[in-house]
Protein backbone atom coordinates (compact mmCIF):
# COMPACT_ATOMS: atom_id res chain seq x y z
CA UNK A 1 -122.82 -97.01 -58.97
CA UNK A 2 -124.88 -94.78 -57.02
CA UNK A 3 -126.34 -96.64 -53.66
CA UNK A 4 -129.13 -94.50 -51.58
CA UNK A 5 -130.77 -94.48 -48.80
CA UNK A 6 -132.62 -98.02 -48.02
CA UNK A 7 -136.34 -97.85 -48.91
CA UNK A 8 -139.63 -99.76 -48.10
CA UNK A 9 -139.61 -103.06 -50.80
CA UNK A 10 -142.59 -102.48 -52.50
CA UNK A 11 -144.25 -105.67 -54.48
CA UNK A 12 -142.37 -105.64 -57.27
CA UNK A 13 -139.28 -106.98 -55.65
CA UNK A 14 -141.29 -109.16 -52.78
CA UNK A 15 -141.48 -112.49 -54.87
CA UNK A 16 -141.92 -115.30 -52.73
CA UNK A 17 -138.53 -118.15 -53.29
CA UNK A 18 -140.61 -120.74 -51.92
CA UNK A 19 -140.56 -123.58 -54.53
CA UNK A 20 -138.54 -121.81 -56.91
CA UNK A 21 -136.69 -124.09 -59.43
CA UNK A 22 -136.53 -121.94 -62.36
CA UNK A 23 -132.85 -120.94 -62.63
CA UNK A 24 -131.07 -121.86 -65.04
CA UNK A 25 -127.62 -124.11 -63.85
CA UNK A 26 -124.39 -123.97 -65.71
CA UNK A 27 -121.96 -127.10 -64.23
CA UNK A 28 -118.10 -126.58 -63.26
CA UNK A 29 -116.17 -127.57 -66.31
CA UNK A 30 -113.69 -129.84 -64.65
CA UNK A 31 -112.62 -132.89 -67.06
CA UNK A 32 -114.99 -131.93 -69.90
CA UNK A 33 -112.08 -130.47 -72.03
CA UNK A 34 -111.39 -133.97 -73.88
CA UNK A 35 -115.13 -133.95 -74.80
CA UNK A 36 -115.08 -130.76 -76.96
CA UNK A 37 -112.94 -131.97 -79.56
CA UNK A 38 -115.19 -131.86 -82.59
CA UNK A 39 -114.05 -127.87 -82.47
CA UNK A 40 -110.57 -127.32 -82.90
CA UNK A 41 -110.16 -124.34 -81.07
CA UNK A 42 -112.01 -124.02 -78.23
CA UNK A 43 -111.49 -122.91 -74.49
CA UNK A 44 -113.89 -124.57 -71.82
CA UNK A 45 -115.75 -121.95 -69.39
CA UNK A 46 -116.54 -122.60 -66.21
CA UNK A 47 -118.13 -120.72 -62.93
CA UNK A 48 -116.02 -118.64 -60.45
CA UNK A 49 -115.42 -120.49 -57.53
CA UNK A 50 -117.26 -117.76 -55.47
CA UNK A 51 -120.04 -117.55 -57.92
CA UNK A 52 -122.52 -118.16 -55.22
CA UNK A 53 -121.18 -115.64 -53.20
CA UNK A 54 -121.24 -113.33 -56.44
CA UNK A 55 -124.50 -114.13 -56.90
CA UNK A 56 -125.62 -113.25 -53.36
CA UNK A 57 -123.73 -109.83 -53.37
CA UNK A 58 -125.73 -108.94 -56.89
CA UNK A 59 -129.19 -109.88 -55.72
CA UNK A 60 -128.80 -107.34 -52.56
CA UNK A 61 -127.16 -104.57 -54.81
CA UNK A 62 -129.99 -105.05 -57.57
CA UNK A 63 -132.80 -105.63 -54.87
CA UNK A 64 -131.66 -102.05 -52.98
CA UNK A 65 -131.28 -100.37 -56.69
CA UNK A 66 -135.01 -101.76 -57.38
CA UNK A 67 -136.13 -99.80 -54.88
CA UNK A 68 -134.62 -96.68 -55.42
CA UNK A 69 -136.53 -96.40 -58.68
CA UNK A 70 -140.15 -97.56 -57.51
CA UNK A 71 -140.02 -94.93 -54.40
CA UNK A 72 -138.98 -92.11 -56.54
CA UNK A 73 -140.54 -90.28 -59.61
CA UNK A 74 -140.12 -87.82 -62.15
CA UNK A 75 -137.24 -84.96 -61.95
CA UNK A 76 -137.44 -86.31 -58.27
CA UNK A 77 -135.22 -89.79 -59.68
CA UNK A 78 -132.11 -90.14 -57.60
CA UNK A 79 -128.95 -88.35 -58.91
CA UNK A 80 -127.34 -90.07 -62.03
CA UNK A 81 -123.89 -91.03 -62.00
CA UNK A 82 -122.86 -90.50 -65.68
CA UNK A 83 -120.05 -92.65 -67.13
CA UNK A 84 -118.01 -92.34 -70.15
CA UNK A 85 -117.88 -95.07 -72.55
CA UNK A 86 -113.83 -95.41 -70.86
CA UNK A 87 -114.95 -95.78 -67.44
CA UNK A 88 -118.37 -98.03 -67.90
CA UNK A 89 -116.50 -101.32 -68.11
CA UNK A 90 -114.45 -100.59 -64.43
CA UNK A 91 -117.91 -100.21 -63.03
CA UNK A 92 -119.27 -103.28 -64.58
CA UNK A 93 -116.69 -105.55 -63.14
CA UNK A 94 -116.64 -104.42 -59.97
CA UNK A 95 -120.10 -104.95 -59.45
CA UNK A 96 -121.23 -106.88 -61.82
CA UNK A 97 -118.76 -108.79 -63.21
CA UNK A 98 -119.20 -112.10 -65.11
CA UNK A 99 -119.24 -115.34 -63.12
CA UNK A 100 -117.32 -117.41 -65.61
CA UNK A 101 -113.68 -117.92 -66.54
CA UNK A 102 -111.42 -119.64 -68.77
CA UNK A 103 -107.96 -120.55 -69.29
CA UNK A 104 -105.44 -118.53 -71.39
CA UNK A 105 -102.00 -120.03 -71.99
CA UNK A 106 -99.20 -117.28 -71.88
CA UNK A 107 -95.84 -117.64 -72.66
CA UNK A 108 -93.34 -120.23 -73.90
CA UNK A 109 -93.65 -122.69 -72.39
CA UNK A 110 -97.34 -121.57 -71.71
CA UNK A 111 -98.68 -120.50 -68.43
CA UNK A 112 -102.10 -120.93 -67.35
CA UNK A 113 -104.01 -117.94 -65.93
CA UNK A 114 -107.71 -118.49 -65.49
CA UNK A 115 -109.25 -114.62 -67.20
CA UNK A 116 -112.75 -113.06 -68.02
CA UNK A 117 -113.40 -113.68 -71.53
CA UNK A 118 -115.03 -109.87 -72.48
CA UNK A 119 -116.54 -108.76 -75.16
CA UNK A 120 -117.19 -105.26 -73.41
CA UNK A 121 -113.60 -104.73 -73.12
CA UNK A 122 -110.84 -104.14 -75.06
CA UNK A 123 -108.19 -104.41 -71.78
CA UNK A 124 -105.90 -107.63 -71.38
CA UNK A 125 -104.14 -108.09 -68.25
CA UNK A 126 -103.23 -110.34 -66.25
CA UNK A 127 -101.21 -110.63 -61.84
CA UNK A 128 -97.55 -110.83 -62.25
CA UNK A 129 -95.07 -112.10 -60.21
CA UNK A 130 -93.67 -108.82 -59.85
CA UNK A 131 -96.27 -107.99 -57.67
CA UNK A 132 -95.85 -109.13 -54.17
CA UNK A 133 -98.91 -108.44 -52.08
CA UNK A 134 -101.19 -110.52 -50.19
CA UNK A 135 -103.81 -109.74 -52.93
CA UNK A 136 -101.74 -110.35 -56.14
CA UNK A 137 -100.45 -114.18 -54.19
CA UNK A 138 -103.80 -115.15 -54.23
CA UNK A 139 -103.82 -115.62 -57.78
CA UNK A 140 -101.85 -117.47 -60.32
CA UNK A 141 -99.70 -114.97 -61.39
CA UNK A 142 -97.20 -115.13 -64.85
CA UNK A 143 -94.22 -115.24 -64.36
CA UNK A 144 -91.98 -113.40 -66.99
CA UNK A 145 -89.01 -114.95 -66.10
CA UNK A 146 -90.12 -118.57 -66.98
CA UNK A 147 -91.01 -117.17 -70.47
CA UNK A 148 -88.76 -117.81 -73.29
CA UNK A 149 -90.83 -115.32 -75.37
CA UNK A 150 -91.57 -112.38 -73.19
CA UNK A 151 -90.70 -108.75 -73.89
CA UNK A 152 -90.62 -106.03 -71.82
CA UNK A 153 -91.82 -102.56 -72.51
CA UNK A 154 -91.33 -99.30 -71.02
CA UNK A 155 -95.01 -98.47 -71.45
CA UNK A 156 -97.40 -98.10 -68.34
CA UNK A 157 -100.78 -98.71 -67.36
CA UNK A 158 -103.29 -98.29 -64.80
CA UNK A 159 -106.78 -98.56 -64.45
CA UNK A 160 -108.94 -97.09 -61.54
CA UNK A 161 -111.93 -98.87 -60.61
CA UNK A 162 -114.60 -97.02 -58.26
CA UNK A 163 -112.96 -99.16 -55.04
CA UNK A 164 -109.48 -99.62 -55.62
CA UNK A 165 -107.36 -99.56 -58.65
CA UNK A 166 -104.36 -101.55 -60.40
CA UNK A 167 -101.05 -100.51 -61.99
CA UNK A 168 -98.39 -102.16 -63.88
CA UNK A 169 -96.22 -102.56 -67.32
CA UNK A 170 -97.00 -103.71 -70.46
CA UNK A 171 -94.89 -106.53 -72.00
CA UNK A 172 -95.60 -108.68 -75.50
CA UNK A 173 -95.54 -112.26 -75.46
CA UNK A 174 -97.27 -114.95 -76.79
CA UNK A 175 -100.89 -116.00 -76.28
CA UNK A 176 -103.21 -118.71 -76.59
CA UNK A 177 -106.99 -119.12 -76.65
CA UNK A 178 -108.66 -122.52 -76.26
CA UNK A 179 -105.19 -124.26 -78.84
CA UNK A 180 -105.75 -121.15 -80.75
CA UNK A 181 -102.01 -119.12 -81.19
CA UNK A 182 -102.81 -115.40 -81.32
CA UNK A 183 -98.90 -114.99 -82.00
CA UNK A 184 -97.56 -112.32 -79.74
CA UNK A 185 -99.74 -110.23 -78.12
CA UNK A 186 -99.54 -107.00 -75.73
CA UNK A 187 -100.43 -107.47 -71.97
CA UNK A 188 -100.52 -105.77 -69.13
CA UNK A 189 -98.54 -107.36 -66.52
CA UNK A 190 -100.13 -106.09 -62.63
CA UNK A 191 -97.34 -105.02 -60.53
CA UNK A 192 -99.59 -103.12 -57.46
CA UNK A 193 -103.23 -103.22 -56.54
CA UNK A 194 -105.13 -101.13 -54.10
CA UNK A 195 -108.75 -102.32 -53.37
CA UNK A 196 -110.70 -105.24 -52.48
CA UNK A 197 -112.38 -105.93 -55.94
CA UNK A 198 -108.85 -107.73 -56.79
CA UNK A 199 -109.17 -110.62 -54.39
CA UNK A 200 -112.17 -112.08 -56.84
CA UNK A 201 -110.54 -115.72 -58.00
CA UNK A 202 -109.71 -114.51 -61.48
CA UNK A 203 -106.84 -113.94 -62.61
CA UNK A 204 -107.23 -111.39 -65.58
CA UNK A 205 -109.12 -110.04 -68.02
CA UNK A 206 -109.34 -111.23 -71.54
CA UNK A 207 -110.37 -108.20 -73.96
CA UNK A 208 -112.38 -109.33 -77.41
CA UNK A 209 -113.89 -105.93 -78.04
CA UNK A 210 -113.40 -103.43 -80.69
CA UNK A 211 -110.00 -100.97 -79.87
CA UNK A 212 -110.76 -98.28 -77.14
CA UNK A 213 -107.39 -96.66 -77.27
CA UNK A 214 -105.86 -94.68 -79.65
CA UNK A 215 -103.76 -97.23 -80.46
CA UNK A 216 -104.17 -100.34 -81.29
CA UNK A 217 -101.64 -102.18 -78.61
CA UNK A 218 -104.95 -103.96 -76.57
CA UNK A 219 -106.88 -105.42 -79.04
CA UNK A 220 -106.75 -109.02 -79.72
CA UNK A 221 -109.38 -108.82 -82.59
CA UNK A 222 -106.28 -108.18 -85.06
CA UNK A 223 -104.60 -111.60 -83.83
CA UNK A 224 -107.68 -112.93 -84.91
CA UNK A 225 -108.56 -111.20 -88.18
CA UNK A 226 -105.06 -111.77 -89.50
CA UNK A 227 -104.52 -115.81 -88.16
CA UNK A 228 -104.14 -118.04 -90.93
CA UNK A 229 -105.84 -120.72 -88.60
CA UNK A 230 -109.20 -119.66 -89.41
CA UNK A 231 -111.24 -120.10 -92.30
CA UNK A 232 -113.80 -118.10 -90.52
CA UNK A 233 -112.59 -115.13 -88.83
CA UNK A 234 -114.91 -115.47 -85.66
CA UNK A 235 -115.53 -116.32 -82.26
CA UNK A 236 -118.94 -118.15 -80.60
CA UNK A 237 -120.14 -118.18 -77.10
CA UNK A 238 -121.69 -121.19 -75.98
CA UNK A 239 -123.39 -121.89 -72.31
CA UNK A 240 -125.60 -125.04 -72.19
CA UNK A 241 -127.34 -126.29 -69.55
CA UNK A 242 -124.02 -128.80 -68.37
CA UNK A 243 -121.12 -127.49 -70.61
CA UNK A 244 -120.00 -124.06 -71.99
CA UNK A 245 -117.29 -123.05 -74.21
CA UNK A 246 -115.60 -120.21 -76.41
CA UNK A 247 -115.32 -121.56 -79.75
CA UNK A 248 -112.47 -119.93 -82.24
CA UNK A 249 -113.93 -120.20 -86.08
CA UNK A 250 -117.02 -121.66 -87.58
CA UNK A 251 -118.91 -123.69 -84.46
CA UNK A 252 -120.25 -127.22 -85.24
CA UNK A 253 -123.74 -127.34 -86.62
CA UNK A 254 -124.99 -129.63 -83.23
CA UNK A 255 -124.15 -126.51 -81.23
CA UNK A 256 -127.32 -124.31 -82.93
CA UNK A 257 -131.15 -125.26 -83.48
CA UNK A 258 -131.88 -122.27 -85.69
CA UNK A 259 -130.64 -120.47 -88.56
CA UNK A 260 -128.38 -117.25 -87.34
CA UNK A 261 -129.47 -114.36 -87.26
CA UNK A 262 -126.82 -111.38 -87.86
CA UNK A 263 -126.70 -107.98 -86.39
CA UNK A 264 -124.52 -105.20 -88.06
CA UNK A 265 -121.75 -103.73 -85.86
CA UNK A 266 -122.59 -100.08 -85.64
CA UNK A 267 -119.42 -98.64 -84.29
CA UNK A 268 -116.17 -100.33 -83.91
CA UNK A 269 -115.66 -99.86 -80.49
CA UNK A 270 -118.06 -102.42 -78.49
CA UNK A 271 -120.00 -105.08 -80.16
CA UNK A 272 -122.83 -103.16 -80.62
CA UNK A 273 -125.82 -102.38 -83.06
CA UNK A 274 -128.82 -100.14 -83.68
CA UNK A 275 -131.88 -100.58 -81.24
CA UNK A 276 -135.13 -99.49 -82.48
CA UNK A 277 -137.02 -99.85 -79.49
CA UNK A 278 -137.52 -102.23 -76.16
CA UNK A 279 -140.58 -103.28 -74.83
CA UNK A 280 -141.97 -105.24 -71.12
CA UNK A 281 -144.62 -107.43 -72.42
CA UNK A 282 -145.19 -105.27 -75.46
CA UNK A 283 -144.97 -101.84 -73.31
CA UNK A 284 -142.13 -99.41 -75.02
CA UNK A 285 -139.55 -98.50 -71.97
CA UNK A 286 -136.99 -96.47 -74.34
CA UNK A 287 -137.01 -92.93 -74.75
CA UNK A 288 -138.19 -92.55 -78.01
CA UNK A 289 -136.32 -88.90 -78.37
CA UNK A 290 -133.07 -90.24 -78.28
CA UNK A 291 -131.08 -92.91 -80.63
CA UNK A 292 -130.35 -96.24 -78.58
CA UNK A 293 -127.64 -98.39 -79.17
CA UNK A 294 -127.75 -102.31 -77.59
CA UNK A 295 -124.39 -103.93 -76.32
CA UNK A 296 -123.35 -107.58 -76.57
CA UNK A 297 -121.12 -107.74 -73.37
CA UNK A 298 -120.18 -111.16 -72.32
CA UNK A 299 -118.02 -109.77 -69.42
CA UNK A 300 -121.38 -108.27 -67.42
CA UNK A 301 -123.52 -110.61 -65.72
CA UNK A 302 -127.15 -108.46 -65.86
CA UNK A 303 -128.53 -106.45 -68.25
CA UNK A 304 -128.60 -103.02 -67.77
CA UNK A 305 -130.52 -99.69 -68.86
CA UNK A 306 -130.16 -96.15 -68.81
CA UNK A 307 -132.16 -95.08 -65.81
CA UNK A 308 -134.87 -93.68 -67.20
CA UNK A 309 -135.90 -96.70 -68.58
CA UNK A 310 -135.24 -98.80 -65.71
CA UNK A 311 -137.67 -96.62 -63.68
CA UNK A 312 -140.33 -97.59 -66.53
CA UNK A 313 -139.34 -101.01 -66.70
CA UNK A 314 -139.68 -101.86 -62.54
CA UNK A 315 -142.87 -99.68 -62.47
CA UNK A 316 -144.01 -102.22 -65.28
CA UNK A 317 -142.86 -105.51 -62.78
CA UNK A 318 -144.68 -104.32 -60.05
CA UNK A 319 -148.26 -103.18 -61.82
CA UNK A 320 -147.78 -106.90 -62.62
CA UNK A 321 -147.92 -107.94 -58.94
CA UNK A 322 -145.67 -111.52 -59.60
CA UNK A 323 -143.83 -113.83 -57.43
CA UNK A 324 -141.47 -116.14 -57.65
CA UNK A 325 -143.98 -119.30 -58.20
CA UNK A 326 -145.07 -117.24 -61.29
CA UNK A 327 -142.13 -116.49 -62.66
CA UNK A 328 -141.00 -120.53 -62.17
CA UNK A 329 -143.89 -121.37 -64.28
CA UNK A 330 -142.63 -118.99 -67.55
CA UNK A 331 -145.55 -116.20 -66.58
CA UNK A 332 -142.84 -113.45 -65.70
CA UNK A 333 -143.38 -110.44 -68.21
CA UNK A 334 -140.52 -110.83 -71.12
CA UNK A 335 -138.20 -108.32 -72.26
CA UNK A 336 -137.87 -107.91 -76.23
CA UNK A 337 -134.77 -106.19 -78.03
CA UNK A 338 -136.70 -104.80 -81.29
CA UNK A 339 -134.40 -103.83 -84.91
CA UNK A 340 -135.10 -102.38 -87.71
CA UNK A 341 -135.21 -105.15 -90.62
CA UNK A 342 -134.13 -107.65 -88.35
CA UNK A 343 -135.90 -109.96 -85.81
CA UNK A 344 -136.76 -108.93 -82.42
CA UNK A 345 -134.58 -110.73 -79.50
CA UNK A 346 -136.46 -111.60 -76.41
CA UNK A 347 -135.93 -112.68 -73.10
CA UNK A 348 -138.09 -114.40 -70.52
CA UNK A 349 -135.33 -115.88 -68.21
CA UNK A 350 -133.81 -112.33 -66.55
CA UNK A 351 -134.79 -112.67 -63.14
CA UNK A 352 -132.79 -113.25 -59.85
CA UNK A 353 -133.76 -115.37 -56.99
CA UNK A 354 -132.21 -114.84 -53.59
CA UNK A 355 -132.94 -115.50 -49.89
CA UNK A 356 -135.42 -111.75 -49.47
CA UNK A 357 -137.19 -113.02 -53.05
CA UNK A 358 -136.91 -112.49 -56.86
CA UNK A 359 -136.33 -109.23 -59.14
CA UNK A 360 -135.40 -108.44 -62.45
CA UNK A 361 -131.50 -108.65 -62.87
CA UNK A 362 -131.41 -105.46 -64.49
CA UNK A 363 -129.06 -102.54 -63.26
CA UNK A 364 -128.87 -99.27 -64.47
CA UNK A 365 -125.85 -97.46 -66.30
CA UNK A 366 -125.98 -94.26 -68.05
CA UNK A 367 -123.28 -93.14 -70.17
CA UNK A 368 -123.18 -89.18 -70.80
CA UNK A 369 -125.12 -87.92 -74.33
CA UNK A 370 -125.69 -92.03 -75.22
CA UNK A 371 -128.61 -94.33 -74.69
CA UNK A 372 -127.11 -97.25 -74.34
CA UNK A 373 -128.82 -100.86 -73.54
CA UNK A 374 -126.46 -103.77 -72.39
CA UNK A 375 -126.66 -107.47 -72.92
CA UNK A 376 -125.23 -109.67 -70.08
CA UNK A 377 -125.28 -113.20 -68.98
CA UNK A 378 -129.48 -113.52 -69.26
CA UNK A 379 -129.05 -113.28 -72.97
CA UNK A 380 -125.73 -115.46 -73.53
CA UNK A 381 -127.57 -117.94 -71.10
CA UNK A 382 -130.41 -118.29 -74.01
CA UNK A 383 -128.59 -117.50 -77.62
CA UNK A 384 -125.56 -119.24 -79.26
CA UNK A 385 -123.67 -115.91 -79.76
CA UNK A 386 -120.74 -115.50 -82.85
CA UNK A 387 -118.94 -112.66 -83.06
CA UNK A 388 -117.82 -111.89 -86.50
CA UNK A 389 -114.67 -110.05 -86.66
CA UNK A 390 -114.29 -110.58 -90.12
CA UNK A 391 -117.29 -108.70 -91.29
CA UNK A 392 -118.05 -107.06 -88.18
CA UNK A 393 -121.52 -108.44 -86.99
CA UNK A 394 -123.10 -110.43 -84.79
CA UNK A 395 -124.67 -113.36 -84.96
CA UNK A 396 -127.72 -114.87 -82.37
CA UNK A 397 -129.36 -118.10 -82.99
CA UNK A 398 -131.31 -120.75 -80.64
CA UNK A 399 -129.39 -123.36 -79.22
CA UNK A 400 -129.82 -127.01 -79.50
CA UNK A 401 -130.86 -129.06 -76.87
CA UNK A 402 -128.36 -131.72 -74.95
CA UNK A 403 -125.79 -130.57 -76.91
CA UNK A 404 -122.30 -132.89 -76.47
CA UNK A 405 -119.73 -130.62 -77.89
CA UNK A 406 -117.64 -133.44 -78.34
CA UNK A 407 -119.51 -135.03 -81.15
């Protein structure tokens, strides 16, 4: 991203903590594995172990972006970094990069490797033994060697993040999700690193996004369409108020509280669909001149919007004059996701509070020639979310209350 000068907070972004008890608290998933066993195939999520520190780092980076848009106007907007649709994800994670994990077993016999479940991604790697840095030995790291079922591969990879970057080969072995066998699957094993965004305690990314290569060597939505495991060829995100989960195939009927509603995938390349317009407390923020597309990203812990509509959307926060005590008691402004044909989805939990006060956790990505609106962690924390690989939609619904996934 972008970062500016430092500008005057203006009242918008001055919210008050005092008292504030509004934010929603996902546990640690330590021991709760043997309580989900009413699904078959599940993996338990649960929180980085510097998710606090995460958390921190965000509010400062979203409170200084905040500003940037209330002290500037018009043509006089700061310069806009635009991405590609290739490079959007790299700056995601690096900044804003989601604050849960869960375990992927790789190899025979299996290896754990705690990943980033990410539906905004089609990548899948994972630190390798073969790398020997400081940075790559603070992580688990597979170890090929141990693996009865690993193949090499003469193919390379790299990705560059804005800080730093990663390199390595890509091998095939054998994967598995939550007791859910993908079969063999392509990976990229990290051999080097270069930048500080790799001493985060995770250790790899798990793709579940459409294929962005030409090829289709990254995507683990195949394994899935083509498993004989499941009668339904989907996947469901789950995060209660205690326990969260990844669920492989059709969830349990305690899990949801509502019938589902489903969203058609409009190109196969992130989960995404058509956006009609969105609206602050009924107040349109999108350009209407331009086609918007919304993203269902479960590996991006805000929301974001293309600048433009950012600008609108903080403007709107601050005419409003709230605080934190405000926001506690459900009077914050809500932010509604409107469809053609379908039902609006709206949020009223998408604020951050931190030790200088609360703001909207909303960051702003533009892609070049694309209005695109992403979905982070405020939405997953509200919705049960399936994602329909079989016939490529998406599917929101409320969740129940004091759900025990075990049952």
């Amino acid at each position: 991203m972008m970062w500016g000068s430092l500008f005057a907070l203006v009242a918008v972004c001055m919210f008050s903590p005092a008292n504030a008890s509004w934010k929603k608290v996902t546990s640690e998933m330590e021991g709760w594995s043997s309580r989900v066993s009413g699904h078959k195939y599940y993996a338990p999520l649960r929180r980085r172990e510097d998710h606090l520190t995460v958390r921190k780092n965000r509010h400062t980076k979203l409170m200084h972006r905040h500003r940037q848009l209330l002290n500037t106007t018009g043509d006089a907007l700061i310069s806009i970094a635009l991405k590609t649709r290739k490079h959007a994800k790299q700056v995601l994670l690096e900044d804003h990069g989601s604050e849960f994990t869960g375990p992927v077993m790789i190899g025979s016999p299996g290896q754990e490797q705690q990943c980033i479940f990410d539906t905004g991604s089609s990548m899948a790697w994972i630190m390798s033994t073969k790398c020997t840095t400081d940075v790559c030995k603070m992580h688990h790291q597979f170890d090929s060697a141990k693996s009865e079922t690993w193949e090499s591969s003469d193919s390379k990879m790299n990705i560059q993040f804005g800080t730093g970057s990663l390199s390595g080969t890509l091998c095939k072995d054998r994967v598995k999700l939550g007791g859910f066998d993908l079969g063999k699957v392509v990976l990229g094993e990290i051999t080097e690193t270069d930048g500080s965004v790799f001493t985060l305690p995770f250790d790899g990314i798990c793709g579940l996004s459409y294929k962005m290569q030409h090829d289709d060597r990254y995507c683990f939505l195949d394994s899935i369409e083509n498993s004989d495991q499941l009668k339904e060829k989907s996947f469901t995100f789950y995060f209660g108020e205690n326990d969260s989960a990844l669920i492989f195939g059709e969830p349990d009927s305690n899990v949801r509280s509502s019938e589902v509603q489903w969203y058609p995938v409009s190109r196969k390349f992130y989960w995404e669909t058509h956006l009609r317009d969105v609206t602050i407390d009924g107040v349109s923020v999108k350009d209407q001149d331009k086609n918007a597309t919304v993203v269902f990203d479960t590996g991006t812990s805000v929301l974001t919007m293309p600048t433009s509509s950012a600008t609108t959307t903080m403007k709107l926060l601050q005419t409003a004059g709230l605080n934190c005590k405000q926001i506690e008691r459900g009077e914050a402004p809500e932010v509604c996701y409107h469809f053609e044909g379908r039902e609006s989805i709206c949020l009223k939990h998408w604020y951050e509070k931190g030790e200088s006060g609360c703001t909207a956790s909303l960051m702003t990505l533009d892609l070049a020639d694309e209005n695109i609106f992403i979905l982070g962690q405020p939405f997953f924390s509200a919705f049960v979310t399936t994602f329909d690989v079989g016939n490529d939609r998406i599917g929101v619904s409320q969740p129940a209350a004091n759900v025990n996934l075990g049952n």
